[in-house]
C-alpha atoms as a PDB file:
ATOM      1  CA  UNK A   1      35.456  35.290  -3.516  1.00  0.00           C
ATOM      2  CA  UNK A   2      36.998  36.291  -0.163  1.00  0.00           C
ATOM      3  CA  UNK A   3      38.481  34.016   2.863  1.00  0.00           C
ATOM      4  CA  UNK A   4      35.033  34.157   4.504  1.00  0.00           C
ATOM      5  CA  UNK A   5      32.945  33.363   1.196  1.00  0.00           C
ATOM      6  CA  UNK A   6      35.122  29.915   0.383  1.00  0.00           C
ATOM      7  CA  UNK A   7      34.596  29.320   4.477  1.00  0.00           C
ATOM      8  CA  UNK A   8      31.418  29.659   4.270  1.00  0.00           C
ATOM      9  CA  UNK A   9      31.416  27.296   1.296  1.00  0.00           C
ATOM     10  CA  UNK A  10      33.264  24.537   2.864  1.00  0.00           C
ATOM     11  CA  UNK A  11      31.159  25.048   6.234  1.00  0.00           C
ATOM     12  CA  UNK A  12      27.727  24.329   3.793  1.00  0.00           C
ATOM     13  CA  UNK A  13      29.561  21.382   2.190  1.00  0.00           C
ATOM     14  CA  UNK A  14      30.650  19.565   5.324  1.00  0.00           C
ATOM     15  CA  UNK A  15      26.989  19.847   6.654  1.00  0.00           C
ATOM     16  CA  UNK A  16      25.364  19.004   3.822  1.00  0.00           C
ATOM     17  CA  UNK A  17      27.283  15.790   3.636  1.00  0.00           C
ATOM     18  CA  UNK A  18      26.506  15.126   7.573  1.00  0.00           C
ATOM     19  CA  UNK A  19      22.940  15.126   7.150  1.00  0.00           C
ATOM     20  CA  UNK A  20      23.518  12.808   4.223  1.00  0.00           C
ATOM     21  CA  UNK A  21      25.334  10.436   6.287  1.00  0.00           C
ATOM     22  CA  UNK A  22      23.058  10.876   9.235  1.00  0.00           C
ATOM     23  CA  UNK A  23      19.992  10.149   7.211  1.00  0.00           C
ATOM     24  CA  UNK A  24      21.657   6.830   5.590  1.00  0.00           C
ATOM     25  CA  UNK A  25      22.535   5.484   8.887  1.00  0.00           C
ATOM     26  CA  UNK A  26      19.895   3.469   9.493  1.00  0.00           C
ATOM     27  CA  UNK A  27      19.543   1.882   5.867  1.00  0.00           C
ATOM     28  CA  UNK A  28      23.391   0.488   7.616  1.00  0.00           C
ATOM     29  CA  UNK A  29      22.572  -0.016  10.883  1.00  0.00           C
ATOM     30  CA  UNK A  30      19.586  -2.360  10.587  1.00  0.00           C
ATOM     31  CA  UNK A  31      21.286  -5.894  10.426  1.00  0.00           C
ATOM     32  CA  UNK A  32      19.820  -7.990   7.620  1.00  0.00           C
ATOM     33  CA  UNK A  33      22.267  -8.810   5.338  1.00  0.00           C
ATOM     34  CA  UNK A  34      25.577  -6.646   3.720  1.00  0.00           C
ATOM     35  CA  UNK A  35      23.820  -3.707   1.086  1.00  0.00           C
ATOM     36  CA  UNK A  36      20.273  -4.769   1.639  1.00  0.00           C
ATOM     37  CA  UNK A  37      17.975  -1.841   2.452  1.00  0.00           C
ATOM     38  CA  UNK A  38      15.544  -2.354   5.519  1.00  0.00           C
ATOM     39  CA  UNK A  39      11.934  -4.060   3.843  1.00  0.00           C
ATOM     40  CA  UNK A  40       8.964  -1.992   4.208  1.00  0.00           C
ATOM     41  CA  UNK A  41       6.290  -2.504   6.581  1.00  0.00           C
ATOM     42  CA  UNK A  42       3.179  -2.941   5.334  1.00  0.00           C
ATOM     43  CA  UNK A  43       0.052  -5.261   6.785  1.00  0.00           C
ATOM     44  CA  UNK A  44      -1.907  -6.946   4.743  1.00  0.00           C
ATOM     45  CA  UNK A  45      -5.866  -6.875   5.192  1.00  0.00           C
ATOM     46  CA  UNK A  46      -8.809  -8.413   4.371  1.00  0.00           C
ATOM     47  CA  UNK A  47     -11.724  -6.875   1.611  1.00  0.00           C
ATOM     48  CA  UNK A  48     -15.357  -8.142   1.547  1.00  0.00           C
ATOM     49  CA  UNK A  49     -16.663  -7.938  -1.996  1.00  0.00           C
ATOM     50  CA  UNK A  50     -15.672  -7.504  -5.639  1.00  0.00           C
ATOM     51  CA  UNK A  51     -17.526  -5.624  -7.861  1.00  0.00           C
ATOM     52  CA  UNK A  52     -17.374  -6.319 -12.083  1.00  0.00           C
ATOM     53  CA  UNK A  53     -17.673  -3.064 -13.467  1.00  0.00           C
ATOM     54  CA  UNK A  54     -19.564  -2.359 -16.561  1.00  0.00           C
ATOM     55  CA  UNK A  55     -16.062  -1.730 -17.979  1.00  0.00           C
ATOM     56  CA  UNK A  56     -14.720  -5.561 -18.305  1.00  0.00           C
ATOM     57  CA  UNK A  57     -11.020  -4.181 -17.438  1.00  0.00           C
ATOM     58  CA  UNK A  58     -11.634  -3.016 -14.123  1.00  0.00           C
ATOM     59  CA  UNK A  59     -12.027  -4.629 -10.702  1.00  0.00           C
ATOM     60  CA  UNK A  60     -13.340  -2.485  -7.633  1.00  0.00           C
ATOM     61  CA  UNK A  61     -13.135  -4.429  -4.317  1.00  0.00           C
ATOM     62  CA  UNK A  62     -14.330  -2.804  -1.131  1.00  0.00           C
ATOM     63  CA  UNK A  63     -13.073  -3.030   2.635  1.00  0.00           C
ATOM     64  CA  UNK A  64     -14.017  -1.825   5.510  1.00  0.00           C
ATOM     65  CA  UNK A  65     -12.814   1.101   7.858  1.00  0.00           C
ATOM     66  CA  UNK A  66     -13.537   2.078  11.000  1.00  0.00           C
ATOM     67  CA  UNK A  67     -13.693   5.983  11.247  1.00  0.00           C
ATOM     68  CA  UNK A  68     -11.396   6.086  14.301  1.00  0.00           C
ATOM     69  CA  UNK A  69      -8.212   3.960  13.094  1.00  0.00           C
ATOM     70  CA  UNK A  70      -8.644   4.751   9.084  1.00  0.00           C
ATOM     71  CA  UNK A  71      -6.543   2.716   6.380  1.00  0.00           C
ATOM     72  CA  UNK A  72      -3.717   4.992   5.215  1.00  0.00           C
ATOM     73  CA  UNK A  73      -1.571   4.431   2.199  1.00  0.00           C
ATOM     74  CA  UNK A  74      -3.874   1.582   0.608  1.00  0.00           C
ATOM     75  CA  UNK A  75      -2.186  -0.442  -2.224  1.00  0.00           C
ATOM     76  CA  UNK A  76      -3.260  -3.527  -3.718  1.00  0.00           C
ATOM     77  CA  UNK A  77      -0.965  -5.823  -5.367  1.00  0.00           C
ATOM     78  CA  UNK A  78      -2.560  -7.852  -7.752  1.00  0.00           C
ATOM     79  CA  UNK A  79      -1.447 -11.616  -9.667  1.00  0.00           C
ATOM     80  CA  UNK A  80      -3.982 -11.931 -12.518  1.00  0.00           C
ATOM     81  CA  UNK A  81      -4.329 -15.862 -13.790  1.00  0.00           C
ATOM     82  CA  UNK A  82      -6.096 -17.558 -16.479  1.00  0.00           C
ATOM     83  CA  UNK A  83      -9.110 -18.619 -14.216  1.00  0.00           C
ATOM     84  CA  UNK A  84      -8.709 -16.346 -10.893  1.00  0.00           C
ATOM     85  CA  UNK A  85      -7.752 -12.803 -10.113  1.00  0.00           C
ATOM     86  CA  UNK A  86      -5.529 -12.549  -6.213  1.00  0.00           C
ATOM     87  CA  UNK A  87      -6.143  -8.933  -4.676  1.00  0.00           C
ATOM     88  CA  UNK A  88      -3.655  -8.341  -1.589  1.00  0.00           C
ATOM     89  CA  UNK A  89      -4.599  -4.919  -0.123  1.00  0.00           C
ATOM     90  CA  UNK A  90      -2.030  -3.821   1.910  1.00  0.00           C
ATOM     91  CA  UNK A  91      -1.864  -0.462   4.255  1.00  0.00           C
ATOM     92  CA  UNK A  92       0.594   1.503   6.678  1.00  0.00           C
ATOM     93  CA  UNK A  93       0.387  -0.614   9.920  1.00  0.00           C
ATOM     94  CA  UNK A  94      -1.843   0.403  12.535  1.00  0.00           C
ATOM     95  CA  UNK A  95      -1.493   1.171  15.652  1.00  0.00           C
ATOM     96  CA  UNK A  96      -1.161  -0.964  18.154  1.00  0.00           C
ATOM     97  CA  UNK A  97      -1.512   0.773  21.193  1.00  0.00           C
ATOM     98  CA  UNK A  98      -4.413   2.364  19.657  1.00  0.00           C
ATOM     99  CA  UNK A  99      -8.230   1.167  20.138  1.00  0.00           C
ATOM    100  CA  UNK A 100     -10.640   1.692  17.219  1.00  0.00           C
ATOM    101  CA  UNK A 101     -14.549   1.680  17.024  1.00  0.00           C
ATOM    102  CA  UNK A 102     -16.115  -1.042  15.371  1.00  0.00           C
ATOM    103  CA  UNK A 103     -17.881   1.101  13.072  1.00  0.00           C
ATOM    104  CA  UNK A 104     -17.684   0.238   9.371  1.00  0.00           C
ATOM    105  CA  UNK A 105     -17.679   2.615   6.642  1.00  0.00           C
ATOM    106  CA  UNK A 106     -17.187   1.420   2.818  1.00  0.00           C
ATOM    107  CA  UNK A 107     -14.024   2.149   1.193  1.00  0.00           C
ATOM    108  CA  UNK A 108     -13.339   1.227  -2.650  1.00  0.00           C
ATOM    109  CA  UNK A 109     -10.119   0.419  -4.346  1.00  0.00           C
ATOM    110  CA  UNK A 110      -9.989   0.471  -8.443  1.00  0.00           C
ATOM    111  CA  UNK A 111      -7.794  -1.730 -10.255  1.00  0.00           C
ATOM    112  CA  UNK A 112      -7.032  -2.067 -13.920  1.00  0.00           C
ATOM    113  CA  UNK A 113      -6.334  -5.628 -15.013  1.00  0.00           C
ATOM    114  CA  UNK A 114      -4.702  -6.308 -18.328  1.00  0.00           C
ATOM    115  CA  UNK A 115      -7.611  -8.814 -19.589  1.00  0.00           C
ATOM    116  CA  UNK A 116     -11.428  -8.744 -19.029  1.00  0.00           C
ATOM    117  CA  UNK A 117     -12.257 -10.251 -15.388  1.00  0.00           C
ATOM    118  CA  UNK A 118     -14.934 -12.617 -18.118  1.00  0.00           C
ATOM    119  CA  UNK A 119     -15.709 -15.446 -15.243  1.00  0.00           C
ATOM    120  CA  UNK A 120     -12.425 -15.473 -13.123  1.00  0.00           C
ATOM    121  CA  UNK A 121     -12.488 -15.670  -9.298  1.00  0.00           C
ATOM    122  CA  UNK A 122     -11.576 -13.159  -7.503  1.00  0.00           C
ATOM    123  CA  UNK A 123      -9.534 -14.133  -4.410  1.00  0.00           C
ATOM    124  CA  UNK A 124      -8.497 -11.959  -1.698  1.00  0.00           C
ATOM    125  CA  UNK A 125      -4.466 -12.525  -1.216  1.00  0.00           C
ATOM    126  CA  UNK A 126      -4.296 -11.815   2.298  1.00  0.00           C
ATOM    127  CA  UNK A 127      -6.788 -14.988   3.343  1.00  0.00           C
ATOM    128  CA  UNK A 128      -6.502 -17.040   0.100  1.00  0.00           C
ATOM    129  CA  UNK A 129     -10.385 -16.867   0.098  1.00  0.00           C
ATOM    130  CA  UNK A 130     -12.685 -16.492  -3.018  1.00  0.00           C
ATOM    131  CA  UNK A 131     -14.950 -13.479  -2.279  1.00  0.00           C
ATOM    132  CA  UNK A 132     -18.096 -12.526  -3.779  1.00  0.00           C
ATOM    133  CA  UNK A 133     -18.142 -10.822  -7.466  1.00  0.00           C
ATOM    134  CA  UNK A 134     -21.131  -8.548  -7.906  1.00  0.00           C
ATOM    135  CA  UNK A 135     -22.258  -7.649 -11.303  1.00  0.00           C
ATOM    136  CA  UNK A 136     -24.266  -4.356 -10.304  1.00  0.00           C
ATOM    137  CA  UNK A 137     -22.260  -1.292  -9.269  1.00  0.00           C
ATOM    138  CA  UNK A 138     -21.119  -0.524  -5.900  1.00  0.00           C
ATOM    139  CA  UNK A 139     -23.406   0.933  -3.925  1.00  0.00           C
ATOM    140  CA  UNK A 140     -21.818   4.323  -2.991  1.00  0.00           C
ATOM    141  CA  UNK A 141     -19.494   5.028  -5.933  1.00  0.00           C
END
């Protein structure tokens, strides 16, 4: 390899650890404590209705949306007990310099437990409140 091959070599190398560095600055700049990474934002939100599915291992629960400011990057996090089931759905922040319609359109989130739901509660994490369980199917899914 020539002069200008091994340059070219240590030129890639020195900016290929600069945008490492550069993109790792900010899990060091944020404060919190020594080594900690910066927590991930994410808002928790409310759900209306839980449906028992035919199959006793899954839960579907349903929120609502409004079609100008939809949910993005839905997860729920789930604590399954002996007598009660806690669903926290929680989302990519929205907006807040951003005004939605008041709209509502029906959005459903599947969730596998690891026992039959049988006659547990379901409880929606983000208000501590026991929400409706409907046997039938939901209605658009």
């Amino acid at each position: 390899m020539g002069m200008k091959g091994r340059l070219w070599v240590v030129v890639a190398s020195v900016a290929a650890v600069l945008a490492l560095l550069i993109s790792a600055a900010p899990l060091w700049n944020g404060g919190g404590t020594h080594g900690s990474l910066p927590p991930v934002l994410r808002q928790a939100f409310a759900f209306d209705v839980a449906y028992a599915d035919p199959d006793p291992m899954l839960l579907v629960v349903r929120y609502g949306d409004s079609s100008s400011c939809p949910s993005k990057a839905v997860r729920p996090a789930v604590v399954q007990e002996p007598d009660r089931v806690v669903v926290r759905l929680t989302r990519t922040p929205m907006p807040a310099d951003r005004a939605c319609t008041s709209d509502y359109g029906a959005k459903l989130v599947r969730i596998w437990l690891s026992a039959p739901l049988g006659n547990r509660a379901v409880v929606d994490g983000s208000r501590e409140t026991r929400v409706p369980v409907s046997a039938g199917l939901p209605p658009f899914g």
